[in-house]
N, C-alpha and C. Protein backbone atom coordinates (compact mmCIF):
# COMPACT_ATOMS: atom_id res chain seq x y z
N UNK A 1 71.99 100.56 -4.05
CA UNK A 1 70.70 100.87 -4.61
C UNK A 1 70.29 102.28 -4.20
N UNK A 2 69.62 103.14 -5.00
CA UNK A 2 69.34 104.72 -4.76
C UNK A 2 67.98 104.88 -5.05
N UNK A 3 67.80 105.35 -4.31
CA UNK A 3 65.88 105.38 -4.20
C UNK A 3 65.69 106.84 -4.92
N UNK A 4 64.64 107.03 -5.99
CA UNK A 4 64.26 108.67 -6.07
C UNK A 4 63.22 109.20 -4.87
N UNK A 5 63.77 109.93 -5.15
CA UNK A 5 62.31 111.16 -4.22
C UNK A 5 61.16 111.16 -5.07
N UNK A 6 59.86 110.50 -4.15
CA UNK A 6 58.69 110.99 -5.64
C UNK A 6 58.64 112.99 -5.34
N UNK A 7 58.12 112.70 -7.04
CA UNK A 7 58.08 114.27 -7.38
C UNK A 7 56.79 114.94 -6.90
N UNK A 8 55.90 113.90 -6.24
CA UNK A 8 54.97 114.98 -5.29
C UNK A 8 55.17 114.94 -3.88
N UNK A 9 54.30 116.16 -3.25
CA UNK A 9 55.06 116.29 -1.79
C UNK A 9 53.96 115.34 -1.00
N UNK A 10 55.02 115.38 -0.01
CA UNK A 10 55.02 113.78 0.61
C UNK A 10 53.53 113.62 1.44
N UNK A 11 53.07 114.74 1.59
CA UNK A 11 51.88 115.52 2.33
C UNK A 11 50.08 115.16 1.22
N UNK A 12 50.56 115.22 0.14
CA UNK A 12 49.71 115.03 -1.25
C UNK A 12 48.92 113.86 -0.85
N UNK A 13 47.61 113.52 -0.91
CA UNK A 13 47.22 112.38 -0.41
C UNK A 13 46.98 111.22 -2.14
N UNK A 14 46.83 110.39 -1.93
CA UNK A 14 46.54 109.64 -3.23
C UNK A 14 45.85 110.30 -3.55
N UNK A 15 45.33 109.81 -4.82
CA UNK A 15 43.83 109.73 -5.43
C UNK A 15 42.54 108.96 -4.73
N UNK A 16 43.49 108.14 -4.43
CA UNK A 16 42.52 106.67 -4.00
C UNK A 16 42.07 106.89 -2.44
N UNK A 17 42.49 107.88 -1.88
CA UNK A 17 42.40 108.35 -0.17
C UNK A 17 40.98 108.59 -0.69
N UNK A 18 40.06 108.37 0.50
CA UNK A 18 39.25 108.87 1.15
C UNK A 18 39.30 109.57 2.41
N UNK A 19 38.42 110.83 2.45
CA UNK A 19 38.55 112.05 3.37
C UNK A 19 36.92 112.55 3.84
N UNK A 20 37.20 112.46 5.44
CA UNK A 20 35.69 112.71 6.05
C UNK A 20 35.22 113.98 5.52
N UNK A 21 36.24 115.04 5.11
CA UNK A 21 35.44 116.49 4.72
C UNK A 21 34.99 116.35 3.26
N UNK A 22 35.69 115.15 2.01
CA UNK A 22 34.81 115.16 0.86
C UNK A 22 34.18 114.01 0.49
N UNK A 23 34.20 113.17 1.53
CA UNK A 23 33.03 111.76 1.25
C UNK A 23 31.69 112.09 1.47
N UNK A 24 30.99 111.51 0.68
CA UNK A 24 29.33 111.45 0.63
C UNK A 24 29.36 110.23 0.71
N UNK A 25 28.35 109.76 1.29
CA UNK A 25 27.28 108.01 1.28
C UNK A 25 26.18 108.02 0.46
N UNK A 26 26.08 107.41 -0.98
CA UNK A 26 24.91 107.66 -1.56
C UNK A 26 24.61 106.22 -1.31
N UNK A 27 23.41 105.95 -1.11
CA UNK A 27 22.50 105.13 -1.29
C UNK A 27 21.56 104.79 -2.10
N UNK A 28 21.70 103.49 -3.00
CA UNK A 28 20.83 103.41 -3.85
C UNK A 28 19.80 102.29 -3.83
N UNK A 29 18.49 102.61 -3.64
CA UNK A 29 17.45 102.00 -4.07
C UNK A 29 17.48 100.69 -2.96
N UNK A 30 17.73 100.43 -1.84
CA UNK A 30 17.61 99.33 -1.83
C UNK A 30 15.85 99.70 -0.50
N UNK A 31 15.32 98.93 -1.58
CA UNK A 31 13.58 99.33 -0.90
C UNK A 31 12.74 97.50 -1.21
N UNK A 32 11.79 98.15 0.16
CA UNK A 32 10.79 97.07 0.59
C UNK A 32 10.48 95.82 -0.72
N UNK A 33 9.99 96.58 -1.24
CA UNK A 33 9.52 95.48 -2.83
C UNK A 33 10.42 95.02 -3.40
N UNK A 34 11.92 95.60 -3.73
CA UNK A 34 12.67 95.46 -4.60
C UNK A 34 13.90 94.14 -3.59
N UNK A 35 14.19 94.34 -2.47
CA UNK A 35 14.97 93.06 -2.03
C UNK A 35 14.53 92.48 -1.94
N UNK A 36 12.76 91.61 -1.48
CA UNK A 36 12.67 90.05 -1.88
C UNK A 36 12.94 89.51 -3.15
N UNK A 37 13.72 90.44 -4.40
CA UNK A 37 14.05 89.82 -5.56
C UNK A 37 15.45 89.21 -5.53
N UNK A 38 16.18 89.78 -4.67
CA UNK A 38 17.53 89.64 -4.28
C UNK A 38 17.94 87.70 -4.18
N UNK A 39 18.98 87.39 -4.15
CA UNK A 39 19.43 86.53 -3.56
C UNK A 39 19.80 86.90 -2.03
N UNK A 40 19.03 85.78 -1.37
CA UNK A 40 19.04 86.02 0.07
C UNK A 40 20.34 86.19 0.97
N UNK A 41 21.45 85.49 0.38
CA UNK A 41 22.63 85.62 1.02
C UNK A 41 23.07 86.86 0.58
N UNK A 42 22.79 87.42 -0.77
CA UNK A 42 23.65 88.63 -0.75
C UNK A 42 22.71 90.15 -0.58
N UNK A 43 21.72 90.03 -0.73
CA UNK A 43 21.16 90.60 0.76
C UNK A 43 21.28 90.59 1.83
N UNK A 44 21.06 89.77 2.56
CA UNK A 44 22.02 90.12 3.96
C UNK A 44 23.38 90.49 3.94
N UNK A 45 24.30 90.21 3.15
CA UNK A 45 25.59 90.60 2.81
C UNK A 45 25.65 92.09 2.98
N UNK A 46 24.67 92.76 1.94
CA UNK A 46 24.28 94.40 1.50
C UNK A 46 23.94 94.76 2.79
N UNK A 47 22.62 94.24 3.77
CA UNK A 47 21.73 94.89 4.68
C UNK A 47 23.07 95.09 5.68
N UNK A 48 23.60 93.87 6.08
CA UNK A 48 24.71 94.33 7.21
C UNK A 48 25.56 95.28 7.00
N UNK A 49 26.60 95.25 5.67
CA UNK A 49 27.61 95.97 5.42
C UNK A 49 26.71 97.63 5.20
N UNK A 50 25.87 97.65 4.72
CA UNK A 50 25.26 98.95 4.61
C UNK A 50 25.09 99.52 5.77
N UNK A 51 24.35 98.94 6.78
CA UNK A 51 24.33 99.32 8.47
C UNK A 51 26.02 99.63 8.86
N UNK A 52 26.74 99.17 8.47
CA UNK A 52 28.15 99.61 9.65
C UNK A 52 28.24 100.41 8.72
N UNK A 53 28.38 100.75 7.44
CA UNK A 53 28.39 102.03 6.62
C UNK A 53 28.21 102.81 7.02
N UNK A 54 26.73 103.01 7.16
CA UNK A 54 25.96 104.16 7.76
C UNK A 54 25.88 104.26 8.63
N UNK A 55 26.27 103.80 9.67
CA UNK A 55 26.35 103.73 10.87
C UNK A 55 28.06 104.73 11.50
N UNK A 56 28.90 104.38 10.97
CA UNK A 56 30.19 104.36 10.36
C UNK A 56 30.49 105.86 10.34
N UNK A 57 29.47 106.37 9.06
CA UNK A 57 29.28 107.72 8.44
C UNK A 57 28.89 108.71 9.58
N UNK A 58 28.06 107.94 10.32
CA UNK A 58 27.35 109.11 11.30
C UNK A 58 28.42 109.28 12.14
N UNK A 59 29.78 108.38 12.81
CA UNK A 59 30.64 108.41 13.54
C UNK A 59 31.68 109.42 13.02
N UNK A 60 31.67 109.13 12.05
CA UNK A 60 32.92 109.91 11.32
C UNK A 60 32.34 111.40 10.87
N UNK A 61 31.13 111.85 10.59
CA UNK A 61 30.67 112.91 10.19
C UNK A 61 30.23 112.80 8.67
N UNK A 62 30.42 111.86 8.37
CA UNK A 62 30.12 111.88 6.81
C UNK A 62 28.94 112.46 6.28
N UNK A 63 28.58 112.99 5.33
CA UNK A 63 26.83 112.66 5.15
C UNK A 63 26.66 112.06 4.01
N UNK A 64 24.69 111.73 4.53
CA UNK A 64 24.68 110.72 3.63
C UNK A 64 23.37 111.07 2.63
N UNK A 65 23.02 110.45 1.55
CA UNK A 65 22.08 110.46 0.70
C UNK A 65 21.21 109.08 0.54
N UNK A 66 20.12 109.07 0.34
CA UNK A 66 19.19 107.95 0.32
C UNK A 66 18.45 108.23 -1.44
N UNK A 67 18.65 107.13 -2.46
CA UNK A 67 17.00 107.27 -3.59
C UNK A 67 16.60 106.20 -3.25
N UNK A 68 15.56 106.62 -4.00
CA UNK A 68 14.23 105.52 -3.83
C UNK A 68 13.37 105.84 -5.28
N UNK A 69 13.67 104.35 -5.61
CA UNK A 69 13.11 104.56 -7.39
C UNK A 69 11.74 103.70 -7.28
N UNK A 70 11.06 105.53 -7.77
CA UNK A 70 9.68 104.89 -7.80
C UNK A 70 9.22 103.98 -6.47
N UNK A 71 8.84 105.03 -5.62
CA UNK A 71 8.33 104.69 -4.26
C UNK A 71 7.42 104.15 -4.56
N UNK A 72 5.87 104.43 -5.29
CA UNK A 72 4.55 103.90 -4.84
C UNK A 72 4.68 102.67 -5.16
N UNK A 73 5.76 101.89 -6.17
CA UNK A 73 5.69 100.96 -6.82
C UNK A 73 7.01 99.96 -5.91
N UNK A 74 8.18 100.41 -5.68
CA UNK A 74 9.08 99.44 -4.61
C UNK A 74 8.84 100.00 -3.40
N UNK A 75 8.12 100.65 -3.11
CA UNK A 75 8.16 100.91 -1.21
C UNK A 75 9.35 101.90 -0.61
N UNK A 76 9.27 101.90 0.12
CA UNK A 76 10.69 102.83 0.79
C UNK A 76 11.60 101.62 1.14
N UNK A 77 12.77 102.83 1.84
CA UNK A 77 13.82 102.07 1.91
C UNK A 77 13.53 101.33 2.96
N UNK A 78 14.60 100.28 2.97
CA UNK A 78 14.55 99.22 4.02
C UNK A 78 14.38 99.67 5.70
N UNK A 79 13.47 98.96 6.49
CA UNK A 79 13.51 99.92 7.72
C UNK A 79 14.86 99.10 8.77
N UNK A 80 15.75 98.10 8.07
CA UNK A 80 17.02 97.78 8.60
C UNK A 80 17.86 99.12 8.58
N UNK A 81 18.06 99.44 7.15
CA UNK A 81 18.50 100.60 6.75
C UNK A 81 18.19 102.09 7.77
N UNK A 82 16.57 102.32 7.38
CA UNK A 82 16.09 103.44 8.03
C UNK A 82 16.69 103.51 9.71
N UNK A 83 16.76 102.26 9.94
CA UNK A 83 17.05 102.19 11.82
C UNK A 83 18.43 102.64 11.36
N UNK A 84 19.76 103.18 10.61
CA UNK A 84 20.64 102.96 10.84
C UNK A 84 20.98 104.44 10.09
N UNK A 85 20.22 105.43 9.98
CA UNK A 85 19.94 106.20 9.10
C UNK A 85 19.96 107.46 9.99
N UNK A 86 20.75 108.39 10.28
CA UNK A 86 20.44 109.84 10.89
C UNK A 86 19.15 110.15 10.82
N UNK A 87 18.54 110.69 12.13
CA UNK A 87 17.23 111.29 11.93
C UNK A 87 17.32 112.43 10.66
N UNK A 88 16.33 113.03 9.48
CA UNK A 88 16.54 113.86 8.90
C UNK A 88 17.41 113.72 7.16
N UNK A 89 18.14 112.19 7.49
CA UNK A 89 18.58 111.63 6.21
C UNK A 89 17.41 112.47 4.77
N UNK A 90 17.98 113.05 3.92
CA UNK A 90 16.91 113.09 2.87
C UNK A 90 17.06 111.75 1.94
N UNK A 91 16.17 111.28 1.51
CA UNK A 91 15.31 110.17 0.86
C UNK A 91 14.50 110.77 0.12
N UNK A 92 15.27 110.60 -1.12
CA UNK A 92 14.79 111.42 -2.40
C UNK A 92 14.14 110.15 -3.48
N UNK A 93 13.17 110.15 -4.31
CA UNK A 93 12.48 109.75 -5.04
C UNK A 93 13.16 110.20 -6.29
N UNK A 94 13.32 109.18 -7.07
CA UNK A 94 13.60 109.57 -8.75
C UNK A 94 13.10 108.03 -9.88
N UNK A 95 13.15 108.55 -10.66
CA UNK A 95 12.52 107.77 -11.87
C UNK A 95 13.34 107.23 -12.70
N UNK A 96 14.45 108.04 -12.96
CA UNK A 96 15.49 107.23 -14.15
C UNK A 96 16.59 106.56 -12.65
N UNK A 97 17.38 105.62 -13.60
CA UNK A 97 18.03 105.05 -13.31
C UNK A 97 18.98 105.38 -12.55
N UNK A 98 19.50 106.25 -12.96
CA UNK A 98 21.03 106.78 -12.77
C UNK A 98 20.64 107.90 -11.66
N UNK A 99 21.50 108.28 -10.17
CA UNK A 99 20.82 108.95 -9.44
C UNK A 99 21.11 110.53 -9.93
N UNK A 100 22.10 110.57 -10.75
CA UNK A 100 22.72 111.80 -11.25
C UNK A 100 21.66 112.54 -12.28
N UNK A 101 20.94 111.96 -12.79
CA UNK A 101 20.16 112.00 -14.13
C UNK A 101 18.75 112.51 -13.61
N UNK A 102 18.63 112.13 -12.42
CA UNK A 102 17.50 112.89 -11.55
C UNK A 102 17.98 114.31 -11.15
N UNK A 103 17.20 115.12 -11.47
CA UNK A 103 17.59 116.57 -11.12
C UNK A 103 17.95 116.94 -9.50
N UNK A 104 16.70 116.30 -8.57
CA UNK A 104 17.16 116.33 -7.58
C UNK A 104 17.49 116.28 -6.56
N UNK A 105 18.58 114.99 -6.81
CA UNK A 105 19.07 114.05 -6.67
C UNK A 105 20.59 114.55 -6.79
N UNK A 106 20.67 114.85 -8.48
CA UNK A 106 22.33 115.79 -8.94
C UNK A 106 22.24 117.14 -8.37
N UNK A 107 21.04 117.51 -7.59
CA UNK A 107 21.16 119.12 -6.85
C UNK A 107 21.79 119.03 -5.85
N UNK A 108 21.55 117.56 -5.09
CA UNK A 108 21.84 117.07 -3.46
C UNK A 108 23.15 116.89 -3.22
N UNK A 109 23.32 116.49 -4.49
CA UNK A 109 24.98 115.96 -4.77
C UNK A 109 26.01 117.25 -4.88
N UNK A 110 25.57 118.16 -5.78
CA UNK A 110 26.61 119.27 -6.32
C UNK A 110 26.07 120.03 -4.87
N UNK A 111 25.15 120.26 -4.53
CA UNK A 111 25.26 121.19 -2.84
C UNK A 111 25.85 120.46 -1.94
N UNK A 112 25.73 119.32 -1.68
CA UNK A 112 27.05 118.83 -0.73
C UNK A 112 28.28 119.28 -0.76
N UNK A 113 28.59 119.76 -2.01
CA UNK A 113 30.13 120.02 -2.06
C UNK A 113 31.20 119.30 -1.64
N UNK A 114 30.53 117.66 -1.98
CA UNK A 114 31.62 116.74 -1.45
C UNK A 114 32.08 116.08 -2.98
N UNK A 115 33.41 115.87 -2.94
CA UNK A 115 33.61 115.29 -3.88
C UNK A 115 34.43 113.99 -4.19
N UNK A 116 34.45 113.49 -3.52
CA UNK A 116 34.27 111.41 -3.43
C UNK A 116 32.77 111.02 -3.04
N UNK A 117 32.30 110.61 -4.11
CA UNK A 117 31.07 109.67 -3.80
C UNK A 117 31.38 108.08 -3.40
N UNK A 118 30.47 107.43 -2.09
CA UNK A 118 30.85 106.30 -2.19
C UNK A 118 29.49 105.71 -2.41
N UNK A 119 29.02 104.98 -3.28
CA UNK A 119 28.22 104.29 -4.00
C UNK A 119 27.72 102.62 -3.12
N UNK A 120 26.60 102.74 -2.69
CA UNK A 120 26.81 101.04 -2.36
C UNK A 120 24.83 100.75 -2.75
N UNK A 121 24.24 99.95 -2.90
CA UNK A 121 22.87 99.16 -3.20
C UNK A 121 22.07 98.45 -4.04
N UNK A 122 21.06 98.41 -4.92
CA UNK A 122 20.35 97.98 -5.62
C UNK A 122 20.38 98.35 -6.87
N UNK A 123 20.52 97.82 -8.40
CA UNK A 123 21.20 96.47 -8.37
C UNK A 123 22.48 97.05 -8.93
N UNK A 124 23.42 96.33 -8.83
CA UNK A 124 24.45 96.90 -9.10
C UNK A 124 25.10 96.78 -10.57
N UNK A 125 24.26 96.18 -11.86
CA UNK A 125 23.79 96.35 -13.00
C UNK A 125 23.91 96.97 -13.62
N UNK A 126 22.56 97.81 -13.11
CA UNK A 126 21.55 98.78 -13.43
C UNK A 126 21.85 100.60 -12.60
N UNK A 127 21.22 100.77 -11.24
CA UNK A 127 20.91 101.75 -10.65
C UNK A 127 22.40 102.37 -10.08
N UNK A 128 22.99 101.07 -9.96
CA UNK A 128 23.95 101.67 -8.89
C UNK A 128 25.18 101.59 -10.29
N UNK A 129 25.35 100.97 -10.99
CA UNK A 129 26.42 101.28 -12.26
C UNK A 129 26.05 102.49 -12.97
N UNK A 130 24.81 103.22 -13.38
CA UNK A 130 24.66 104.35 -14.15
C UNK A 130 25.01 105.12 -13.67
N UNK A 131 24.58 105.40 -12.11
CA UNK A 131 25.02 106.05 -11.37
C UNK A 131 26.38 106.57 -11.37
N UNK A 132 26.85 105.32 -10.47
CA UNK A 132 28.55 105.53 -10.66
C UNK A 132 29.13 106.06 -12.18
N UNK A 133 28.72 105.40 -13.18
CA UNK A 133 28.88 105.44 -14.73
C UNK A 133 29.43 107.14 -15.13
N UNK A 134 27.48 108.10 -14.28
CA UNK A 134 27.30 109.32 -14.82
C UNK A 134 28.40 109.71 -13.75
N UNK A 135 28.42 109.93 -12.29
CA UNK A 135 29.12 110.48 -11.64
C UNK A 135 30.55 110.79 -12.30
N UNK A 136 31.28 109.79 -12.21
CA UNK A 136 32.68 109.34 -12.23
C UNK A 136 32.91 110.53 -13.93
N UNK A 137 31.90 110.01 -14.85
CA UNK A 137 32.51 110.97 -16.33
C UNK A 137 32.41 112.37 -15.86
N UNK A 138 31.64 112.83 -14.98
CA UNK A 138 31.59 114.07 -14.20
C UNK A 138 32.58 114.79 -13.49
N UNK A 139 33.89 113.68 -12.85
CA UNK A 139 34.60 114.22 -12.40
C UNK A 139 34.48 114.42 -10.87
N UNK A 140 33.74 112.98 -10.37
CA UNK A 140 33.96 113.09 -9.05
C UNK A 140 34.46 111.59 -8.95
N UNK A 141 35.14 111.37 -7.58
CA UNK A 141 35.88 110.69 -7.24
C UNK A 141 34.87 109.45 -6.83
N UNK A 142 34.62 108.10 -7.13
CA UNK A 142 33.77 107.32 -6.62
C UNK A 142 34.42 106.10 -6.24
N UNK A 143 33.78 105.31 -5.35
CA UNK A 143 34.43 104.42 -4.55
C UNK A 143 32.99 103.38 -4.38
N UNK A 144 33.12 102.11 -4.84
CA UNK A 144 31.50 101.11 -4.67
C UNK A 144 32.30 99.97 -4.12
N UNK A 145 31.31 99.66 -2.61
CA UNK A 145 31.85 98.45 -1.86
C UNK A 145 31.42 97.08 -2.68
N UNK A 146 32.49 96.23 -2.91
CA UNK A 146 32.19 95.46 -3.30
C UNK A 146 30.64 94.37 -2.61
N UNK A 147 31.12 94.68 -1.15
CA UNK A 147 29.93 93.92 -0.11
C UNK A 147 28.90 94.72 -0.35
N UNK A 148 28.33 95.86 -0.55
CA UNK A 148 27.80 96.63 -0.61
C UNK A 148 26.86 96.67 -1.82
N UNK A 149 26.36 96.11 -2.68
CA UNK A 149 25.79 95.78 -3.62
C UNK A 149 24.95 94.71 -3.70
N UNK A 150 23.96 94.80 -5.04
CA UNK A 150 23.60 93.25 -4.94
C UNK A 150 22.92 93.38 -6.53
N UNK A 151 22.71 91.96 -6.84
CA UNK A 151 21.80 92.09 -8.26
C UNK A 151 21.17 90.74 -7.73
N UNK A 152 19.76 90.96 -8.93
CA UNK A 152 19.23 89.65 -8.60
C UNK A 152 19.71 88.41 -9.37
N UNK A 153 20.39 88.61 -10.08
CA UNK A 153 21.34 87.04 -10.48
C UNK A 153 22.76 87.91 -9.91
N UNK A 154 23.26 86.43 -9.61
CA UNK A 154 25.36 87.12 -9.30
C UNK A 154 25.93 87.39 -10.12
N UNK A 155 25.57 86.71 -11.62
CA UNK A 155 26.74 87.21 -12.43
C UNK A 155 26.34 88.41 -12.90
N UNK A 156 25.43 89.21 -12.95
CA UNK A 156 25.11 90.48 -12.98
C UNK A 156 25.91 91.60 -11.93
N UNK A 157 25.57 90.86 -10.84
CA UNK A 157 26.22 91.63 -9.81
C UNK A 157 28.12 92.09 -10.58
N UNK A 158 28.48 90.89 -10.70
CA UNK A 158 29.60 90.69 -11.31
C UNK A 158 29.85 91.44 -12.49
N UNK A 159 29.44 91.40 -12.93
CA UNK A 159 29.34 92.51 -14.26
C UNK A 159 29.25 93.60 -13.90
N UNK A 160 28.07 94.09 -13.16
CA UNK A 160 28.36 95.17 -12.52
C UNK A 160 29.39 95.86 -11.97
N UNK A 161 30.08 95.34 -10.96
CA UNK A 161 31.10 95.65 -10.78
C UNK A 161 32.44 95.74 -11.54
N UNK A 162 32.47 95.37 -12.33
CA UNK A 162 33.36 95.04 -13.50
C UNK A 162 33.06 96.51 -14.53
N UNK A 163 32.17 96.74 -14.65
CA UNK A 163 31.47 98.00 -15.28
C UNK A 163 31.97 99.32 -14.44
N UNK A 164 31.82 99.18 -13.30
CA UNK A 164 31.89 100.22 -12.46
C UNK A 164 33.13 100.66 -12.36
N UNK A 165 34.15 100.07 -12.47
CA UNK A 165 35.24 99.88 -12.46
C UNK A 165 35.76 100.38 -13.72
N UNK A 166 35.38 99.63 -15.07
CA UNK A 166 35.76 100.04 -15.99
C UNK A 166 35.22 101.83 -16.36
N UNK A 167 34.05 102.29 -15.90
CA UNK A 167 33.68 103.68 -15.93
C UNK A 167 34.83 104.83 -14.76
N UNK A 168 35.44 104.15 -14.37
CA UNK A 168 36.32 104.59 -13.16
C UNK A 168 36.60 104.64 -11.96
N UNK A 169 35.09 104.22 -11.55
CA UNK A 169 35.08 104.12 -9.78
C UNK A 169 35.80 102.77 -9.05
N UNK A 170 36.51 103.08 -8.18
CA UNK A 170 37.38 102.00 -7.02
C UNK A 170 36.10 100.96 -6.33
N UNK A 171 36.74 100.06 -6.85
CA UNK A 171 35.54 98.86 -6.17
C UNK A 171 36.88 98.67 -4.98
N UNK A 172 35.68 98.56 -3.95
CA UNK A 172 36.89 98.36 -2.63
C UNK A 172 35.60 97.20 -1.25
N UNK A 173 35.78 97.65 -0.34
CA UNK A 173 35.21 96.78 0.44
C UNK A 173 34.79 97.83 1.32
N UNK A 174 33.98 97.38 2.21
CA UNK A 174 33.23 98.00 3.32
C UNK A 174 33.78 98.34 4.27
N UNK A 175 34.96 97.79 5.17
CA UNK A 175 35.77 97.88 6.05
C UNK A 175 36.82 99.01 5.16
N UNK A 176 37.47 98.43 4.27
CA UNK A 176 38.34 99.27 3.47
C UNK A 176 38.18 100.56 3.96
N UNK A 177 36.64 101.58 3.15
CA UNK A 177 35.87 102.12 3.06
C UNK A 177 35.77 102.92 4.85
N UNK A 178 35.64 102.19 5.77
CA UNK A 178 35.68 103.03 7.58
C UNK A 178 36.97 103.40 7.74
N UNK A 179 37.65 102.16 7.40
CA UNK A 179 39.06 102.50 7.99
C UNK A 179 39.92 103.65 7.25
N UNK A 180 39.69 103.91 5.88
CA UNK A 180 40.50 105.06 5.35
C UNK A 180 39.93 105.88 5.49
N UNK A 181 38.40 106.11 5.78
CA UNK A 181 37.80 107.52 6.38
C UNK A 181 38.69 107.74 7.97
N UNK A 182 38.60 106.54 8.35
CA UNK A 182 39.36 106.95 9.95
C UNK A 182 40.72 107.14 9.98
N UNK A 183 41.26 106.73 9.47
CA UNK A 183 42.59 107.80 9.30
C UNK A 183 43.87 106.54 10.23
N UNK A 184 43.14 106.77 11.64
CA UNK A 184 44.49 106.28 12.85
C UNK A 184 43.42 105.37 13.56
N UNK A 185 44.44 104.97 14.45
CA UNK A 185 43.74 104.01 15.92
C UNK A 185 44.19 105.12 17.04
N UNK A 186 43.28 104.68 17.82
CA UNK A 186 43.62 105.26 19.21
C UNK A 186 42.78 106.57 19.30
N UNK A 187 41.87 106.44 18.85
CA UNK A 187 40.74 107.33 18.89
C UNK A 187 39.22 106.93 19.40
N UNK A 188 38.20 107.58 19.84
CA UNK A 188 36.79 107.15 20.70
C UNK A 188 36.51 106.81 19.07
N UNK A 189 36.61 106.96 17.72
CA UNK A 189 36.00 106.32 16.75
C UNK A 189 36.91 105.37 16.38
N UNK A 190 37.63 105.14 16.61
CA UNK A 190 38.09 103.70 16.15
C UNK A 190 37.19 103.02 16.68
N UNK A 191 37.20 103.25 18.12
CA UNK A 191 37.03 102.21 19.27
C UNK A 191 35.58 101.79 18.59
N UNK A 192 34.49 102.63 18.29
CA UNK A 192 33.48 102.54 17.73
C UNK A 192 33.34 101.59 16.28
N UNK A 193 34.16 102.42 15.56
CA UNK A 193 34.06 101.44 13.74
C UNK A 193 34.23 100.25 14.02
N UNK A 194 35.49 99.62 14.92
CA UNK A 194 36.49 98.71 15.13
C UNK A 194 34.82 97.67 16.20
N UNK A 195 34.00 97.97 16.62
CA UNK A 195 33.38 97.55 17.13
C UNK A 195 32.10 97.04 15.93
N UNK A 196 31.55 97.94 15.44
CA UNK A 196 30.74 97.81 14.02
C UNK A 196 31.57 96.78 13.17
N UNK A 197 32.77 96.45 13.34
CA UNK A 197 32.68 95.29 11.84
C UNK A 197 33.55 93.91 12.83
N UNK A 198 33.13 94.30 14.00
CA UNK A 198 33.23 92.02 14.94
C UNK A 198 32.58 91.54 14.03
């Protein structure tokens, strides 16, 4: 049996890699008013996996982004969240759906100069599929935790994700998501991530 050589160099990372110098954490919508609509189990599902996320991000260097649709009317973001949140996080306000479609929101994004978005919150439908939807036809790399989401019926959720997917972005998992930012073991952040998801 004779194996080929692939024709890219061996150094080339996937597509599908995630990298601490072009990951962003966007965060969508998940605020005060808007999760008692949730199903309670998969809310807590979202609230935890979002905390070792972001939590995760701050270990690894990532940065991160916060919306909040229509504050006076859903509240801010969760203060589970906020506790888990870099002092200085911006927490941007927008009105349409899609966080890209907000001016700026898509300013925060194209000045990051990061280009894998990873997508995780409220509902995953609606806010967090347009999102991903607009991003991804844009030409950035997106990645939505499957744990990381929620709708207020499941099979929405489900759809959602199914959508997200079909627009281009990698539905993956939350752990997935630390561990290919972290690269190896045997590092003071392993020891850390590897502690965030007991």
């Amino acid at each position: 049996m004779t194996m080929t050589v692939p024709a890219s160099s061996p150094s080339a990372p996937s597509p599908l890699s995630l990298s601490r110098e072009q990951a962003l954490i966007l965060c969508i919508d998940v605020q005060e008013r808007l999760a008692p609509a949730m199903p309670e189990e998969l809310l807590e599902r979202l609230v935890y996996n979002a905390g070792n996320l972001l939590r995760g991000a701050q270990v690894l260097g990532v940065p991160i982004l916060v919306s909040e649709q229509y504050k006076k009317g859903l509240g801010g973001t969760l203060p589970a969240l906020v506790d888990a949140l870099p002092v200085n996080t911006p927490r941007l306000e927008k009105i349409h759906f899609s966080a890209w479609a907000d001016p700026g929101l898509a300013k925060a994004i194209v000045d990051s100069g990061r280009s894998q978005i990873i997508v995780f919150g409220i509902e995953a439908h609606i806010c967090v599929y347009q999102t991903v939807r607009d991003l991804a036809h844009v030409g950035y790399r997106v990645h939505v935790p499957h744990d990381g989401v929620c709708s207020r019926d499941p099979e929405n959720l489900r759809v959602g994700l199914v959508l997200a997917e079909r627009a281009g972005a990698t539905v993956t998992a939350t752990e997935t998501i630390l561990f290919d930012l972290l690269g190896r073991a045997g590092t003071p952040e392993f020891k850390t991530i590897s502690a965030l998801v007991k």
